[in-house]
PDB file of N, CA and C in Angstrom:
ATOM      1  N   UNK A   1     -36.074   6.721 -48.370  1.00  0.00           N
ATOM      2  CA  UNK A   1     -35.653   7.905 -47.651  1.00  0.00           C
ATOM      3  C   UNK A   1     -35.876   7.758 -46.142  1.00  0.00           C
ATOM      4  N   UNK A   2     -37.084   7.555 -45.610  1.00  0.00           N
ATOM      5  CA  UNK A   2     -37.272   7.199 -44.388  1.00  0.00           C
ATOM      6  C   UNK A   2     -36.524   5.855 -43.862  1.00  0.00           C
ATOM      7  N   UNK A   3     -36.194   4.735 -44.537  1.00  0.00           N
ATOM      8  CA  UNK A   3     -35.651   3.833 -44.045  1.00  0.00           C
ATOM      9  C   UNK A   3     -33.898   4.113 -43.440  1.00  0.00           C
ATOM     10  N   UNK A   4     -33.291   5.086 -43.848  1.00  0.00           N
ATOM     11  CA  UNK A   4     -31.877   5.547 -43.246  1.00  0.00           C
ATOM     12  C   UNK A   4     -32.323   5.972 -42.004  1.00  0.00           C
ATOM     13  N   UNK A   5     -33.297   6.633 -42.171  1.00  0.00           N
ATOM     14  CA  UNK A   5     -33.733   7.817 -40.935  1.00  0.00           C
ATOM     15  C   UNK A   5     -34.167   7.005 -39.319  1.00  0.00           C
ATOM     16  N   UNK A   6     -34.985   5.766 -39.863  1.00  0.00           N
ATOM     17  CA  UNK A   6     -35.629   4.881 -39.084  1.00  0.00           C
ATOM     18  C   UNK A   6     -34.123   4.018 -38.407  1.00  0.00           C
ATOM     19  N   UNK A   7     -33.495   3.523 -39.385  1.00  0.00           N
ATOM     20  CA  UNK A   7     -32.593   3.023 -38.647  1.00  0.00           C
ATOM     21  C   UNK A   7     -31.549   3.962 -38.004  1.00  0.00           C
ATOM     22  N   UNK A   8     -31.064   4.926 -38.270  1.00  0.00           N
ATOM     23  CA  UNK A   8     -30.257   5.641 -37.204  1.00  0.00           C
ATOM     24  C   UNK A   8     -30.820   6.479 -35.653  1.00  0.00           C
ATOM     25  N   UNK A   9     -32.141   6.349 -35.836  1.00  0.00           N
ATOM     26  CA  UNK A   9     -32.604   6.911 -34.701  1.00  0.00           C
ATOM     27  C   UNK A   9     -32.811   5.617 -33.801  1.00  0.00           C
ATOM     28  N   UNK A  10     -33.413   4.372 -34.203  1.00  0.00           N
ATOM     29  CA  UNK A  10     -32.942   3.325 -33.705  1.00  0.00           C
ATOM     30  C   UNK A  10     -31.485   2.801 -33.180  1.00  0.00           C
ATOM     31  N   UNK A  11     -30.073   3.180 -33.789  1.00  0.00           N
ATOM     32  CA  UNK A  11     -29.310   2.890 -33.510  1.00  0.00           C
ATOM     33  C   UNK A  11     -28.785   3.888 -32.301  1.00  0.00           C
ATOM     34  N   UNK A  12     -29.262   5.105 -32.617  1.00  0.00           N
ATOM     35  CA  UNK A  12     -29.145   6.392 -31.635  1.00  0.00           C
ATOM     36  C   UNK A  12     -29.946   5.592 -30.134  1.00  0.00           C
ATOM     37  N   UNK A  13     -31.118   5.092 -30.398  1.00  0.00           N
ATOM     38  CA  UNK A  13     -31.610   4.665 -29.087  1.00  0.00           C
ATOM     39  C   UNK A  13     -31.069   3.401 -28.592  1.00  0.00           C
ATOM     40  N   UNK A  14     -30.538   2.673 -29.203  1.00  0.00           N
ATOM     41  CA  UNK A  14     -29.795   1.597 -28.377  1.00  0.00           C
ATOM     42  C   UNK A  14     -28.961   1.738 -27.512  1.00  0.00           C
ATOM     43  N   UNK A  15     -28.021   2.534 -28.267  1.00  0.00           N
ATOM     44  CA  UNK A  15     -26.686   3.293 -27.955  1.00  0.00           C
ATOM     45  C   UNK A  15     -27.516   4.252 -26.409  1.00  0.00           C
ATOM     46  N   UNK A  16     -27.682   4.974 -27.125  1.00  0.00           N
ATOM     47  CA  UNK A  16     -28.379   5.469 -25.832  1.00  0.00           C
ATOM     48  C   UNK A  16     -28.623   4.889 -24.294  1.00  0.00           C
ATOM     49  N   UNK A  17     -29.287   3.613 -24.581  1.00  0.00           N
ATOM     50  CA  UNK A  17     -29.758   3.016 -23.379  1.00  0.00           C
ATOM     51  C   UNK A  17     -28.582   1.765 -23.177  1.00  0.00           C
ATOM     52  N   UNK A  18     -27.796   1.192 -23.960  1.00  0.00           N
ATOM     53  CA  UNK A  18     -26.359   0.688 -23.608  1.00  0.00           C
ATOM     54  C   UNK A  18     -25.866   1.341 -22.760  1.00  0.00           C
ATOM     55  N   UNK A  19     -25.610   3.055 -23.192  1.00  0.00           N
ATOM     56  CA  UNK A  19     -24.824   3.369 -22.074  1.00  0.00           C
ATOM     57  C   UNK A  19     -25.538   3.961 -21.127  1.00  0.00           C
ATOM     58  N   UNK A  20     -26.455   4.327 -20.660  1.00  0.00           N
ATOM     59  CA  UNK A  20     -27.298   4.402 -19.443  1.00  0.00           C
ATOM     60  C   UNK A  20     -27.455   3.071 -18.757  1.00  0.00           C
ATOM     61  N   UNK A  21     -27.366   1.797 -19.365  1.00  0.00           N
ATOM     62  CA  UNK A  21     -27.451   0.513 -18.635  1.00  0.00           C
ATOM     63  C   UNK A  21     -26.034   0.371 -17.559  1.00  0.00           C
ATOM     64  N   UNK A  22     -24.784   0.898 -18.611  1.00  0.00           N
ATOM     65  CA  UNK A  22     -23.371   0.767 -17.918  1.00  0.00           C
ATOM     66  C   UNK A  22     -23.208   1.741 -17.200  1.00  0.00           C
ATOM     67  N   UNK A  23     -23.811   2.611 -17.533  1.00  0.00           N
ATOM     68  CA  UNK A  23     -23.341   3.673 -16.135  1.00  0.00           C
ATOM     69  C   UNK A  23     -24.000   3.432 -14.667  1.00  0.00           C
ATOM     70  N   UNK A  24     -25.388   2.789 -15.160  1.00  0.00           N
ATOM     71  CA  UNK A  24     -26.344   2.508 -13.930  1.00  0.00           C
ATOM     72  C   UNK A  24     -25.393   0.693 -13.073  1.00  0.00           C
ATOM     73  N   UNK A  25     -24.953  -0.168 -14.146  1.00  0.00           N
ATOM     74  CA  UNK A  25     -23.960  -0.771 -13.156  1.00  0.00           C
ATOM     75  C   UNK A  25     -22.833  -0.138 -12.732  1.00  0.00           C
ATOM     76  N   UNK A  26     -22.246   0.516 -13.322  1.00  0.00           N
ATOM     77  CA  UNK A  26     -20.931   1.627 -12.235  1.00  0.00           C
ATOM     78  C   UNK A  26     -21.398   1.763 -11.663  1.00  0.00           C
ATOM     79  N   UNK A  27     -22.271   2.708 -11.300  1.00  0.00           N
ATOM     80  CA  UNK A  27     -22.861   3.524 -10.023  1.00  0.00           C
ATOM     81  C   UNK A  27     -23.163   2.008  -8.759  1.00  0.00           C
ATOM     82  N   UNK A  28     -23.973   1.267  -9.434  1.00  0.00           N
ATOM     83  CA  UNK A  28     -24.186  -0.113  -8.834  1.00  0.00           C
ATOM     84  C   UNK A  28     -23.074  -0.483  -7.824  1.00  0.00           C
ATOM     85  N   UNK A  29     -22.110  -0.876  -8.533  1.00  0.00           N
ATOM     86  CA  UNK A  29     -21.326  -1.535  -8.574  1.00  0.00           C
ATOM     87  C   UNK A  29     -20.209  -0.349  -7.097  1.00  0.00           C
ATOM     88  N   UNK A  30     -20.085   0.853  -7.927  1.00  0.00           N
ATOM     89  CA  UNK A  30     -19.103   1.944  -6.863  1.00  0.00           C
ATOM     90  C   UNK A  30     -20.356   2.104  -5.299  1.00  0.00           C
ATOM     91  N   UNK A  31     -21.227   1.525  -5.652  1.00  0.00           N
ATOM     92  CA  UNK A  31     -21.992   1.685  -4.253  1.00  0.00           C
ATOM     93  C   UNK A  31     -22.054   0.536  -3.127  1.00  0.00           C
ATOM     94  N   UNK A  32     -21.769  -0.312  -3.929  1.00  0.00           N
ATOM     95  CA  UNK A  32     -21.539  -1.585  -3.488  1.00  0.00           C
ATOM     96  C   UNK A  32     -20.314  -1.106  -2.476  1.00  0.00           C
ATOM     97  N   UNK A  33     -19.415  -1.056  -2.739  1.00  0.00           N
ATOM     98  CA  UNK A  33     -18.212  -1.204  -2.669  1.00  0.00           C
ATOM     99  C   UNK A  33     -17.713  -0.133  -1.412  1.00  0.00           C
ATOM    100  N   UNK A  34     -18.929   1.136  -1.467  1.00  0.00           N
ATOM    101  CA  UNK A  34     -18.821   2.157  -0.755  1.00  0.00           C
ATOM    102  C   UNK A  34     -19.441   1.483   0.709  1.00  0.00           C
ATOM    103  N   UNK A  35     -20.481   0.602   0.176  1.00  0.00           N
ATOM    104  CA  UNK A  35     -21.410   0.150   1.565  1.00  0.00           C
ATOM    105  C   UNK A  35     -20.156  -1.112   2.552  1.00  0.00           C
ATOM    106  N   UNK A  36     -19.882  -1.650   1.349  1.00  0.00           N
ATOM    107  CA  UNK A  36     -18.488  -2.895   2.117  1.00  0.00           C
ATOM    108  C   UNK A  36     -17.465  -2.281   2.909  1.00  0.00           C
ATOM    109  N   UNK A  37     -17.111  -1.110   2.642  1.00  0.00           N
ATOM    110  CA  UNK A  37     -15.933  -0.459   3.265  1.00  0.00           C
ATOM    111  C   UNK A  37     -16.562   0.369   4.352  1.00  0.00           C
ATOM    112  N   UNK A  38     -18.018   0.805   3.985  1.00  0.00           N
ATOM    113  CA  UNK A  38     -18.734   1.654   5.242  1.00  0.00           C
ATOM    114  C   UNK A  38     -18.253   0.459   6.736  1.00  0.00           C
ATOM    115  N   UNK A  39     -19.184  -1.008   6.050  1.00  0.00           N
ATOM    116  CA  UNK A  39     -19.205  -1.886   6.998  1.00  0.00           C
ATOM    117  C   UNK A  39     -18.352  -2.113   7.971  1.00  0.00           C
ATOM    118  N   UNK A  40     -16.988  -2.314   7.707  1.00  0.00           N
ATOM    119  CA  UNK A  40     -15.510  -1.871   7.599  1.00  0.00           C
ATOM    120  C   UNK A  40     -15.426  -1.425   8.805  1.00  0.00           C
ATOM    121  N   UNK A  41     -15.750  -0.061   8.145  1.00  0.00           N
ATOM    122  CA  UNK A  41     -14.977   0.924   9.408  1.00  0.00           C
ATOM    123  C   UNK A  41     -15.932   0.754  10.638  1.00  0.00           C
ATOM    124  N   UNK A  42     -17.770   0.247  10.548  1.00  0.00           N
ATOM    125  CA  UNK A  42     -17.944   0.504  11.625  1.00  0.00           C
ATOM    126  C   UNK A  42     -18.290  -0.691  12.549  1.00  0.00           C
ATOM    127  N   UNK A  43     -17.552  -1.625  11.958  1.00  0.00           N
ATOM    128  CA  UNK A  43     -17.025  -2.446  12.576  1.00  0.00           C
ATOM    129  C   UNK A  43     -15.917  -2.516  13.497  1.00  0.00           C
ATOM    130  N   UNK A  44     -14.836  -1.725  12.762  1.00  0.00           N
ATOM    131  CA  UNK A  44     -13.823  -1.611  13.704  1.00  0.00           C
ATOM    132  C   UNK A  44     -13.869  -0.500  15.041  1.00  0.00           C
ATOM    133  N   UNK A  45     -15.302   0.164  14.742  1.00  0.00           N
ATOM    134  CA  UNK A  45     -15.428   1.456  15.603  1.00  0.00           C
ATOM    135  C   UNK A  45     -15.599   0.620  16.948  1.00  0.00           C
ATOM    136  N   UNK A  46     -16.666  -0.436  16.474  1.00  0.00           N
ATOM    137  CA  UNK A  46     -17.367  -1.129  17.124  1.00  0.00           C
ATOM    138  C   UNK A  46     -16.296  -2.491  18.787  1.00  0.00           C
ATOM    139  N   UNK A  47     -15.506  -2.589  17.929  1.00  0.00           N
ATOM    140  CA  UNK A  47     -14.001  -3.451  18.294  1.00  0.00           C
ATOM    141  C   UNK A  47     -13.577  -2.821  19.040  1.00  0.00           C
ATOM    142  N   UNK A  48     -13.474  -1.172  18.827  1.00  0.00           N
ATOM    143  CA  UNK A  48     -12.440  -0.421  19.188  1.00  0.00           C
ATOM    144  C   UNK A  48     -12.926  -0.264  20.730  1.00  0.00           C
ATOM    145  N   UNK A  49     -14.607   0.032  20.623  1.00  0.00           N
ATOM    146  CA  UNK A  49     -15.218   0.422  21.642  1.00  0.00           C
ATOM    147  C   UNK A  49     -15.575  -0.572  22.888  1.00  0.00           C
ATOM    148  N   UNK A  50     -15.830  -1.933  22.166  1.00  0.00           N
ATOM    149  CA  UNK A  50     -15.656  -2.608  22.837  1.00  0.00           C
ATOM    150  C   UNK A  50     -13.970  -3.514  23.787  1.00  0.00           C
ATOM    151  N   UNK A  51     -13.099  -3.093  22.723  1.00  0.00           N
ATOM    152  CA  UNK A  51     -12.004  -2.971  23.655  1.00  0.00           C
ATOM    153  C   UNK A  51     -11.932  -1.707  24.532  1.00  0.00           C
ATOM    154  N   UNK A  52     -12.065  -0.406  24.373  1.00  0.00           N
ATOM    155  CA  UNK A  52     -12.313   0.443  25.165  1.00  0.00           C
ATOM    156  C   UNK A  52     -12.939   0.328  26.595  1.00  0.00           C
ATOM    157  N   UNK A  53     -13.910  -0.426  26.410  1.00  0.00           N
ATOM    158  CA  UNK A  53     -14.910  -0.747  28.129  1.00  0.00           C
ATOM    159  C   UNK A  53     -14.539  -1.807  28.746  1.00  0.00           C
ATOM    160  N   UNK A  54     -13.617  -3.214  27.841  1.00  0.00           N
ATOM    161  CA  UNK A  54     -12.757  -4.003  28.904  1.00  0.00           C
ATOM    162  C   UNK A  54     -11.719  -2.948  29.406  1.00  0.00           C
ATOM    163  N   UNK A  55     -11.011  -2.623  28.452  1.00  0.00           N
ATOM    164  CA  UNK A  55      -9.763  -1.740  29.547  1.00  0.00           C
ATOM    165  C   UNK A  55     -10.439  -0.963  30.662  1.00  0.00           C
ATOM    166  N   UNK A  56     -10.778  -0.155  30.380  1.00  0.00           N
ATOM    167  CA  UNK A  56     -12.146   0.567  31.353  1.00  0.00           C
ATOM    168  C   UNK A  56     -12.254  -0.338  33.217  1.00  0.00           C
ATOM    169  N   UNK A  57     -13.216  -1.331  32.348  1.00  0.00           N
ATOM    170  CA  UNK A  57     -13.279  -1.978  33.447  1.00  0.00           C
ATOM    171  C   UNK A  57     -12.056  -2.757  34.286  1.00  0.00           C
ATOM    172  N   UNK A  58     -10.804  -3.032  33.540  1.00  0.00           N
ATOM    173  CA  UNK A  58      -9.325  -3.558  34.231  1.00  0.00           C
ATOM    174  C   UNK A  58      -8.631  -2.777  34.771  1.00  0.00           C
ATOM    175  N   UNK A  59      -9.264  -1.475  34.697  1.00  0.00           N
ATOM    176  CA  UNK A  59      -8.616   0.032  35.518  1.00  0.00           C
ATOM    177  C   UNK A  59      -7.353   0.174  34.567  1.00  0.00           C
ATOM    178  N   UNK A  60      -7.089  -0.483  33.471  1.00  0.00           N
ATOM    179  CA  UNK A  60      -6.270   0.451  32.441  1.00  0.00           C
ATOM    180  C   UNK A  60      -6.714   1.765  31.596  1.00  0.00           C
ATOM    181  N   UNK A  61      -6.641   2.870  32.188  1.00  0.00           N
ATOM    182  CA  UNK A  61      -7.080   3.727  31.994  1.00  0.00           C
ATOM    183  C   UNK A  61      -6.661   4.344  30.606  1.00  0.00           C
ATOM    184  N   UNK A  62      -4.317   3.883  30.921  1.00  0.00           N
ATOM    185  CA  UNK A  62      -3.813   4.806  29.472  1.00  0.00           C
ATOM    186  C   UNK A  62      -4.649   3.415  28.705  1.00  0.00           C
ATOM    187  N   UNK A  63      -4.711   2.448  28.565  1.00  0.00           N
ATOM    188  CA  UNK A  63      -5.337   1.359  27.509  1.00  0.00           C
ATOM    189  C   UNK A  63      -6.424   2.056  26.514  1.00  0.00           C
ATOM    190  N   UNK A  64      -7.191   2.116  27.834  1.00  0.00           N
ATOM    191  CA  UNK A  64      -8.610   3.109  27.271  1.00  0.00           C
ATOM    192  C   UNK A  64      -8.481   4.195  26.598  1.00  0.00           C
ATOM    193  N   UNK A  65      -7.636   5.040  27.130  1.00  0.00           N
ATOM    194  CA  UNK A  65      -7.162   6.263  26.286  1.00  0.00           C
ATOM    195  C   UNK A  65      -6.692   6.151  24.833  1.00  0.00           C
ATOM    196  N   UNK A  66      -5.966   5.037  24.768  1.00  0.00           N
ATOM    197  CA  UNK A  66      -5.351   4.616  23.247  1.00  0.00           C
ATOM    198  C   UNK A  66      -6.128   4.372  22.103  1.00  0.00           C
ATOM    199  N   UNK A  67      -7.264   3.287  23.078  1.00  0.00           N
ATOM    200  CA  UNK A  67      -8.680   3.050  22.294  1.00  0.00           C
ATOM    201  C   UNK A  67      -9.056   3.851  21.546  1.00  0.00           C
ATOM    202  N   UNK A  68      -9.505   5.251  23.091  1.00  0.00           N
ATOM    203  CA  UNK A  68     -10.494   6.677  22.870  1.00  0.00           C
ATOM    204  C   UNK A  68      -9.647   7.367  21.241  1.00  0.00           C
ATOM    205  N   UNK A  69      -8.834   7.512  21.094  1.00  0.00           N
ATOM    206  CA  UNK A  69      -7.922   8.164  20.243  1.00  0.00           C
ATOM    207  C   UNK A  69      -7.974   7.478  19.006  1.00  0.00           C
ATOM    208  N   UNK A  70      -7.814   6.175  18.645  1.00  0.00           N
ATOM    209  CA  UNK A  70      -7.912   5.225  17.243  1.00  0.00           C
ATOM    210  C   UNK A  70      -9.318   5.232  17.056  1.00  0.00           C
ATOM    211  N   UNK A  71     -10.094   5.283  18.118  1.00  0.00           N
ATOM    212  CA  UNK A  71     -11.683   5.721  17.431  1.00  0.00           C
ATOM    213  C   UNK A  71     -11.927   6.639  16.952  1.00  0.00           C
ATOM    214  N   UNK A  72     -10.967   7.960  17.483  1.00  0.00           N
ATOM    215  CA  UNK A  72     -11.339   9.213  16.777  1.00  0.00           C
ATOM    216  C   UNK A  72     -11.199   9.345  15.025  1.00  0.00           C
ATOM    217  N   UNK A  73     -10.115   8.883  15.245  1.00  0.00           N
ATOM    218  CA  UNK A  73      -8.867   8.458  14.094  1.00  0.00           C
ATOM    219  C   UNK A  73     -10.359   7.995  12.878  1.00  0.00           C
ATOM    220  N   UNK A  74     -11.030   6.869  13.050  1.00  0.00           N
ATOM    221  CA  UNK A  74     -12.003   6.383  12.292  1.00  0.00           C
ATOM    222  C   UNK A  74     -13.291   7.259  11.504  1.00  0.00           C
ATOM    223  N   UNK A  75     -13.537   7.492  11.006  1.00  0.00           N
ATOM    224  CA  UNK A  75     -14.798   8.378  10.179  1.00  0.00           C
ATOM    225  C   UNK A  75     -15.658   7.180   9.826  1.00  0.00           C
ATOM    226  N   UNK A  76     -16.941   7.458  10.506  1.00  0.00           N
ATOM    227  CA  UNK A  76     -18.076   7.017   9.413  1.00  0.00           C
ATOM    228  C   UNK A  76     -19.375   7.724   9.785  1.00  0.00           C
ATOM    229  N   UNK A  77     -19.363   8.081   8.548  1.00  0.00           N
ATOM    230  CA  UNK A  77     -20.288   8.973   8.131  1.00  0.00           C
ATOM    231  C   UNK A  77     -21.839   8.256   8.688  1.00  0.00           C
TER     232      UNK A  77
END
């Protein structure tokens, strides 16, 4: 009688922690992926800005302006 009982609560806990293992690599995995694309953008903020202060300094002012504007354009949180 106890031996059905023993094994399905066992099988209940495998199961259990199988899928708490796969959800904990999703999450892993979608964070990963969130940090690569963070990198991304603030990299290009970074490009943007530093093209921003050559124009700057070449007295292209609309240049700079174009910059100022595609940086806005960028989000990072």
């Amino acid at each position: 009688m106890t031996d059905p009982l023993v094994a399905s609560a066992l099988l209940g806990a495998s199961m259990t922690v199988s899928i708490g293992c796969a959800k904990l690599m999703s999450w892993l995995l979608d964070r990963h992926d969130y940090i690569a694309s963070q990198r991304s953008r603030e990299a290009q903020v970074i490009a943007l800005a530093k093209a921003e202060i050559a124009a700057t300094k070449r007295g292209d002012l609309l240049a700079a302006a174009r910059f100022a504007e595609q940086q806005e354009g960028i989000h990072v949180p």
